[in-house]
C-alpha atoms as a PDB file:
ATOM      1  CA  UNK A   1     160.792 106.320  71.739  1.00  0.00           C
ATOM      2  CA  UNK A   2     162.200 107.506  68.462  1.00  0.00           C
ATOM      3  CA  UNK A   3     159.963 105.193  66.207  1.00  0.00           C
ATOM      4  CA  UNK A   4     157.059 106.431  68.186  1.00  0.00           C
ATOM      5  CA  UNK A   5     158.135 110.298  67.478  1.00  0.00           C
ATOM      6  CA  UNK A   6     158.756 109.440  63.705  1.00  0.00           C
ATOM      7  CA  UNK A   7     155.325 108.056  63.398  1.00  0.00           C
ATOM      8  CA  UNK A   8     153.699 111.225  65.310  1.00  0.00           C
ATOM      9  CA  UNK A   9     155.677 113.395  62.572  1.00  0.00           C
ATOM     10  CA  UNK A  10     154.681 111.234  59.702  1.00  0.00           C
ATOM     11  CA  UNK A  11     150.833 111.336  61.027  1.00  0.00           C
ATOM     12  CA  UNK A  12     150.896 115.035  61.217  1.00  0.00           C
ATOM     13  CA  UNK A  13     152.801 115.504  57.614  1.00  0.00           C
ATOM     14  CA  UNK A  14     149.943 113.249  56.284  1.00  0.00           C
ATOM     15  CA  UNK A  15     147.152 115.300  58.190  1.00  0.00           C
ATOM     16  CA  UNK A  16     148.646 118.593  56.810  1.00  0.00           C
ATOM     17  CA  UNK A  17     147.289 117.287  53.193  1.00  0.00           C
ATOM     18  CA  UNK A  18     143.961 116.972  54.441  1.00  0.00           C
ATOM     19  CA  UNK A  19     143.650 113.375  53.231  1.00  0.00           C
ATOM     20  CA  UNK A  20     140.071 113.128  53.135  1.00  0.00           C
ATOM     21  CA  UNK A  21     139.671 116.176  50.370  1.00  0.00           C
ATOM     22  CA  UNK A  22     142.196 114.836  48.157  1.00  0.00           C
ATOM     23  CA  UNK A  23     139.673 112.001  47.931  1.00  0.00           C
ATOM     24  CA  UNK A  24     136.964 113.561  46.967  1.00  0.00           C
ATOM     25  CA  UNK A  25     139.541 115.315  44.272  1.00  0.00           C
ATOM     26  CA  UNK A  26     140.275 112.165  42.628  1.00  0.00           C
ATOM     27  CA  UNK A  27     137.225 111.021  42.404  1.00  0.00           C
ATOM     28  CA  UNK A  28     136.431 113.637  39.487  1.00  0.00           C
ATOM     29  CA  UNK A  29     140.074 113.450  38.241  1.00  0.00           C
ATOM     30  CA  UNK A  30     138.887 110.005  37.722  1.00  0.00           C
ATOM     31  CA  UNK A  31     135.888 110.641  36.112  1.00  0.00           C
ATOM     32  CA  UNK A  32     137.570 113.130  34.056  1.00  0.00           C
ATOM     33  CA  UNK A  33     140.323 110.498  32.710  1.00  0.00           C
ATOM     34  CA  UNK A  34     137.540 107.958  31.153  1.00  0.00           C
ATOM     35  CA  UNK A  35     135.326 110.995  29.702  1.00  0.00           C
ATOM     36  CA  UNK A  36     138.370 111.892  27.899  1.00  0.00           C
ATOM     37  CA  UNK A  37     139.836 108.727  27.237  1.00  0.00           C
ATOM     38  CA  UNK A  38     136.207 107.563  26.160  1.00  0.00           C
ATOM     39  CA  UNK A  39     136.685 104.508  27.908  1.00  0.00           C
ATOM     40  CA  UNK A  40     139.863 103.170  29.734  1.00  0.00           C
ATOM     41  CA  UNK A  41     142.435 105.841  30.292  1.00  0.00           C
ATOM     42  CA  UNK A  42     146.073 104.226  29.821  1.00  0.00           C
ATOM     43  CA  UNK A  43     147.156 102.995  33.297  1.00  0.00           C
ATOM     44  CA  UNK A  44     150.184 105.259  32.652  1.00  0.00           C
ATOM     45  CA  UNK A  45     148.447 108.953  32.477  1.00  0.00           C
ATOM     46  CA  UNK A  46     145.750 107.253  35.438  1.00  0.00           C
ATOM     47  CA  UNK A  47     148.972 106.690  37.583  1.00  0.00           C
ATOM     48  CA  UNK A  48     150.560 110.194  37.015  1.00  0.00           C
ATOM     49  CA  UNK A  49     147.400 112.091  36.952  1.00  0.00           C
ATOM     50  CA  UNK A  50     145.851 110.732  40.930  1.00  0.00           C
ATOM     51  CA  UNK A  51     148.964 110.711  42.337  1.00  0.00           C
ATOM     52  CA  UNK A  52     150.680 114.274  40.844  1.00  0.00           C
ATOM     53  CA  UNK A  53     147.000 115.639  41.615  1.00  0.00           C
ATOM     54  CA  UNK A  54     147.247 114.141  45.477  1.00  0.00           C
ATOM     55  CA  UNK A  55     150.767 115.645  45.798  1.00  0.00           C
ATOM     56  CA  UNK A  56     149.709 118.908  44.623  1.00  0.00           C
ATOM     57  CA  UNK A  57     145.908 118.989  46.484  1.00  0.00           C
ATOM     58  CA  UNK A  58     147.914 117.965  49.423  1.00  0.00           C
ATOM     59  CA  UNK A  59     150.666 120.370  48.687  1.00  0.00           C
ATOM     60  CA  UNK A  60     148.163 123.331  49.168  1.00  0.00           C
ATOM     61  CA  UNK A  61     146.287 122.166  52.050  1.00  0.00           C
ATOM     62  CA  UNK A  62     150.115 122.094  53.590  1.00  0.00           C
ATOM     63  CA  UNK A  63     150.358 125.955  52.856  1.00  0.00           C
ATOM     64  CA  UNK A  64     146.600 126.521  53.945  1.00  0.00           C
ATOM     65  CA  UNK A  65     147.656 125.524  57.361  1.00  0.00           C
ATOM     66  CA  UNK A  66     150.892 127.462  56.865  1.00  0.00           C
ATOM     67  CA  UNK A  67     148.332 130.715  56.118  1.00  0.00           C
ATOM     68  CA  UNK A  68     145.684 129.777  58.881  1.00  0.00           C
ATOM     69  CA  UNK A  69     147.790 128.809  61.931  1.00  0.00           C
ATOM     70  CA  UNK A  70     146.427 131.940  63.359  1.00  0.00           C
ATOM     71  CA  UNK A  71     142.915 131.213  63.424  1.00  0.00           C
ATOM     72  CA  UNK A  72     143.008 127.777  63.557  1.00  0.00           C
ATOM     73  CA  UNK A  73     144.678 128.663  67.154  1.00  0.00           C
ATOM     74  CA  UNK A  74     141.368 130.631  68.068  1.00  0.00           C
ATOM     75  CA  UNK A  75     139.243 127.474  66.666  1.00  0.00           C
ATOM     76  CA  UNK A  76     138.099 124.634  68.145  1.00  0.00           C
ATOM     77  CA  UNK A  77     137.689 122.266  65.615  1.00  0.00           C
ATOM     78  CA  UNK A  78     141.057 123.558  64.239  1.00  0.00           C
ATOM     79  CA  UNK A  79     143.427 124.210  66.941  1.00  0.00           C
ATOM     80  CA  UNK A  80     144.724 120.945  66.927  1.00  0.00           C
ATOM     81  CA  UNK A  81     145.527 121.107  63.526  1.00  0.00           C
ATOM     82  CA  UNK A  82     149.509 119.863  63.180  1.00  0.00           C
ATOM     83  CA  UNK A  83     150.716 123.673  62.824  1.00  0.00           C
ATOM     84  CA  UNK A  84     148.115 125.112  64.826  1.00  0.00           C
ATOM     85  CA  UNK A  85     148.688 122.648  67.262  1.00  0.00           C
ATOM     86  CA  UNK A  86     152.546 123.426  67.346  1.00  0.00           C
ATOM     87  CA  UNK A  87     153.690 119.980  66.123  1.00  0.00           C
ATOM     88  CA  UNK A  88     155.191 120.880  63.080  1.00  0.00           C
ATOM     89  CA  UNK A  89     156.611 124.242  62.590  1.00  0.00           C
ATOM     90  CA  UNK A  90     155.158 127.112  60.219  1.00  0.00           C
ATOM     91  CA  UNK A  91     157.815 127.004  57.864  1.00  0.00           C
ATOM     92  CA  UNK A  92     158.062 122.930  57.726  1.00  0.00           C
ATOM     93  CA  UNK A  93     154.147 122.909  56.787  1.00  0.00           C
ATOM     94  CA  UNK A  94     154.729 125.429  54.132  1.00  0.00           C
ATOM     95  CA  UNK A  95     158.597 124.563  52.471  1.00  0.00           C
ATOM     96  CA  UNK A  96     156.352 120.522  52.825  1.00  0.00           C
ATOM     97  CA  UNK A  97     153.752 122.296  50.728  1.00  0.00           C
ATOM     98  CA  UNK A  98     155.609 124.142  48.057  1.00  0.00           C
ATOM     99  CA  UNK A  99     158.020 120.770  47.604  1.00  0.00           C
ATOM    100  CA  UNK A 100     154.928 118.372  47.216  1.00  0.00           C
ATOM    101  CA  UNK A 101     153.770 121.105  44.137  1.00  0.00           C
ATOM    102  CA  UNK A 102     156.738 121.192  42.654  1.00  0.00           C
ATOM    103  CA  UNK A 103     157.548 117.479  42.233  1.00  0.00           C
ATOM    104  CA  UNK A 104     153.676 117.277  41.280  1.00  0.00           C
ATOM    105  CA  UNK A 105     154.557 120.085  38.526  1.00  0.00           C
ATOM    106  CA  UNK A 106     157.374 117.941  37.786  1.00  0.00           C
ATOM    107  CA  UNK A 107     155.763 114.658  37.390  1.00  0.00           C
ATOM    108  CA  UNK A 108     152.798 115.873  35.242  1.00  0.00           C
ATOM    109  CA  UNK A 109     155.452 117.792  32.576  1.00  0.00           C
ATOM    110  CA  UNK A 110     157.415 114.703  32.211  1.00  0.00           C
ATOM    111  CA  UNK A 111     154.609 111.687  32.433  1.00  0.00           C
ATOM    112  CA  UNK A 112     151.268 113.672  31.297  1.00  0.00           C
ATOM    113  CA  UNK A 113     150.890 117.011  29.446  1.00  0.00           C
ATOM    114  CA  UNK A 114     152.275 120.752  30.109  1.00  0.00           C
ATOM    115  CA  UNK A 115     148.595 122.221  30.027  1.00  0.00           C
ATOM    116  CA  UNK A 116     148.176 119.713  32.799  1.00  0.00           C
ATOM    117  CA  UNK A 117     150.470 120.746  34.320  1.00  0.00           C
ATOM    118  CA  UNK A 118     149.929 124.732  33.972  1.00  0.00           C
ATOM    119  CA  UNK A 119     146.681 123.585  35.409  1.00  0.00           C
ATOM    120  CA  UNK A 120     147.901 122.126  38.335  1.00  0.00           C
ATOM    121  CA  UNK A 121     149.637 124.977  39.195  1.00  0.00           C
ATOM    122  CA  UNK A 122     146.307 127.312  38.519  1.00  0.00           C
ATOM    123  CA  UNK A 123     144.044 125.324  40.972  1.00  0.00           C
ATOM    124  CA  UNK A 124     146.905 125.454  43.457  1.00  0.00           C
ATOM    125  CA  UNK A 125     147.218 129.638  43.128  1.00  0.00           C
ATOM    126  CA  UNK A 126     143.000 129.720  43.354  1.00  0.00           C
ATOM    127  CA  UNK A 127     143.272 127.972  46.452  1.00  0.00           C
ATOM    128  CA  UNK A 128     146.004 129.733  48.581  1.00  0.00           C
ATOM    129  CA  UNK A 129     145.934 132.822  46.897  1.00  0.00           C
ATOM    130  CA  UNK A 130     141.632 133.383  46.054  1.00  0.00           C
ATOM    131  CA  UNK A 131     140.334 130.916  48.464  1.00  0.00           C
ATOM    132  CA  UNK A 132     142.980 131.124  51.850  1.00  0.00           C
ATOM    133  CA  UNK A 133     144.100 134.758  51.561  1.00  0.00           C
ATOM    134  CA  UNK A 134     141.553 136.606  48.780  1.00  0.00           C
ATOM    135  CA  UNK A 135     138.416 134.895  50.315  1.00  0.00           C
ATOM    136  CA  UNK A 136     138.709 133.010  53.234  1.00  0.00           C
ATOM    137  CA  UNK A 137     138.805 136.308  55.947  1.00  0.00           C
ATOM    138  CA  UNK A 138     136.669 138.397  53.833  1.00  0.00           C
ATOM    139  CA  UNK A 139     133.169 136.766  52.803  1.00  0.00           C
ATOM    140  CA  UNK A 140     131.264 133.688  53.953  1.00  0.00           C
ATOM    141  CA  UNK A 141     131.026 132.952  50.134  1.00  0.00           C
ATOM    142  CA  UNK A 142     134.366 131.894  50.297  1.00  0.00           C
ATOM    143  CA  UNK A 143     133.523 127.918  50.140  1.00  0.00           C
ATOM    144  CA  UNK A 144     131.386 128.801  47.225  1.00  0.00           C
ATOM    145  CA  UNK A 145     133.570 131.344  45.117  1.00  0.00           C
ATOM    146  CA  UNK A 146     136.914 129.152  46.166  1.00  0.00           C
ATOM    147  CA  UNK A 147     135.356 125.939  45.037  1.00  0.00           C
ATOM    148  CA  UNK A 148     136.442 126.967  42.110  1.00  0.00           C
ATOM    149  CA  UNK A 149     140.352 124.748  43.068  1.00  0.00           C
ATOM    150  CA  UNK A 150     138.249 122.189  43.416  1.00  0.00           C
ATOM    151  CA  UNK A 151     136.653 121.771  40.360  1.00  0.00           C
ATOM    152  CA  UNK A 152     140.080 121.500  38.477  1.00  0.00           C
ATOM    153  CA  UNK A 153     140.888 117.917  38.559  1.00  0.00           C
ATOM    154  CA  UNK A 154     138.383 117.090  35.420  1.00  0.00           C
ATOM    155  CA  UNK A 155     139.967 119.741  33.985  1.00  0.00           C
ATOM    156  CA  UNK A 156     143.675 118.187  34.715  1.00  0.00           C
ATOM    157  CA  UNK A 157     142.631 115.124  33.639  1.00  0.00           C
ATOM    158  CA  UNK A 158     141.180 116.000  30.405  1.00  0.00           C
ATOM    159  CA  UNK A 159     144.398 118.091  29.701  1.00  0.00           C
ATOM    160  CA  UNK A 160     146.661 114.540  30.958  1.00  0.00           C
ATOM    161  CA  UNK A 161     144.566 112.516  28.577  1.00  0.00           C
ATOM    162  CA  UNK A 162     144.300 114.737  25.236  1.00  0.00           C
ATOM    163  CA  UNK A 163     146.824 117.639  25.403  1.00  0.00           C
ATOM    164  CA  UNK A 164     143.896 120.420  25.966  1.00  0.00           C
ATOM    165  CA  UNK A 165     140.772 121.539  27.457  1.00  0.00           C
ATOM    166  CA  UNK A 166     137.538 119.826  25.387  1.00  0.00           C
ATOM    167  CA  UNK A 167     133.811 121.038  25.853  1.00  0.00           C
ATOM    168  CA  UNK A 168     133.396 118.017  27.642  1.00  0.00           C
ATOM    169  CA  UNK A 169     136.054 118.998  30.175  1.00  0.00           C
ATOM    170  CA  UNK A 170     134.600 122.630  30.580  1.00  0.00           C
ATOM    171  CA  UNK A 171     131.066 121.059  31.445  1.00  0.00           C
ATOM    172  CA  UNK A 172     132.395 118.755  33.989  1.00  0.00           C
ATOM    173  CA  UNK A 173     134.404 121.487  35.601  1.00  0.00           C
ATOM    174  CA  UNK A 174     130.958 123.708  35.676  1.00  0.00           C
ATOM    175  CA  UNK A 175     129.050 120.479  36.903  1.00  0.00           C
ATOM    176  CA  UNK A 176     131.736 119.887  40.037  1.00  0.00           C
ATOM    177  CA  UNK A 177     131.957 123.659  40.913  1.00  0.00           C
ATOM    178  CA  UNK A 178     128.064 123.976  40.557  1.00  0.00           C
ATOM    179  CA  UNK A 179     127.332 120.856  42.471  1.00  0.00           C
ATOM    180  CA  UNK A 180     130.405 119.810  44.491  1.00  0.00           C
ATOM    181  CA  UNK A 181     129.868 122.955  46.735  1.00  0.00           C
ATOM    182  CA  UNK A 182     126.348 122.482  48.063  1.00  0.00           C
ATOM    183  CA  UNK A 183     127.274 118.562  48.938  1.00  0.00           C
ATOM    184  CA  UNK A 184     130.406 119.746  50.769  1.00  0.00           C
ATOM    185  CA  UNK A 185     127.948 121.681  52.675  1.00  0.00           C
ATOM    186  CA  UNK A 186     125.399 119.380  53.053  1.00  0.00           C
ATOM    187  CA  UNK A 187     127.773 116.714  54.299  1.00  0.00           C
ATOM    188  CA  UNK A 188     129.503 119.180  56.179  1.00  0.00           C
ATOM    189  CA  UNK A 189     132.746 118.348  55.592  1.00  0.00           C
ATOM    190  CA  UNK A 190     135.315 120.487  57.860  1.00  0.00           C
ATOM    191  CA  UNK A 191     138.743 119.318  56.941  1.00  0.00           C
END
């Protein structure tokens, strides 16, 4: 009974991250790393950057069910969302979230760049504080003004790779936000 309990509880840690996001995330993180490597990124800063960029992604879905566990309990496709569906407490989902930030915060000062870092951070405070609590309740823009968190990973990445933000970086972030939106859409995506 207790290995079946502790693999419910990991499941529903795992599903607070919304796994299938942070995928599409680091797929432009990616991208970003050889457009500013200008070739093969060193395995090192590829490493640090997908895996402090997973931690922190995941870290703010955590507190986005932390913020929504209200209406996600009035939603069908979301009520049985861990906290919604009363598996893992409020304050478990968001301490879970703030900890995965921090050691991603952590990671990216000590194995990549501060500006990547700092940026890190940013696309985490767009999402819970612009797209969950600014947006979310208030417009049905919100997807496409909040979209804006995800376009940050070529932006991380650039920062992991050369110590700032290049042109390059800039038109890559305008190319996800400008793009990445309508295919979320169009593939419907509901995590």
């Amino acid at each position: 009974m207790q290995s079946v309990i502790s693999k419910n509880m990991i499941r529903d840690y795992v599903a607070l991250t919304k796994p299938k996001i942070i995928s599409l995330l680091l797929i432009t993180a990616l991208g970003g790393l050889f457009l500013a490597s200008k070739g093969l990124p060193q395995w090192q800063i590829v490493w640090v950057v997908l895996f402090a960029g997973s931690l922190a992604a995941g870290g703010a879905n955590a507190i986005n069910h932390f913020l929504d566990r209200d209406i996600d309990n009035i939603m069908q496709r979301t009520k049985e969302r861990p906290v919604a569906g009363k598996r893992v407490l409020p304050k478990n989902a968001l301490i879970f979230g703030i900890l995965l930030n921090i050691v991603a915060f952590v990671l990216l000062i000590l194995f990549a760049t501060w500006l990547s870092a700092i940026l890190t951070l940013a696309a985490t405070l767009v999402y819970v504080f612009v797209y969950t609590i600014g947006l979310k309740r208030s417009t049905p823009q919100n997807i496409v003004i909040g979209g804006a968190a995800g376009a940050f990973p070529p932006l991380i990445a650039w920062a992991a790779v050369t110590g700032d933000i290049g042109l390059g970086a800039v038109y890559f972030f305008a190319i996800v936000f400008f793009l990445g939106t309508p295919t979320l859409l169009g593939f419907g995506i509901d995590d």
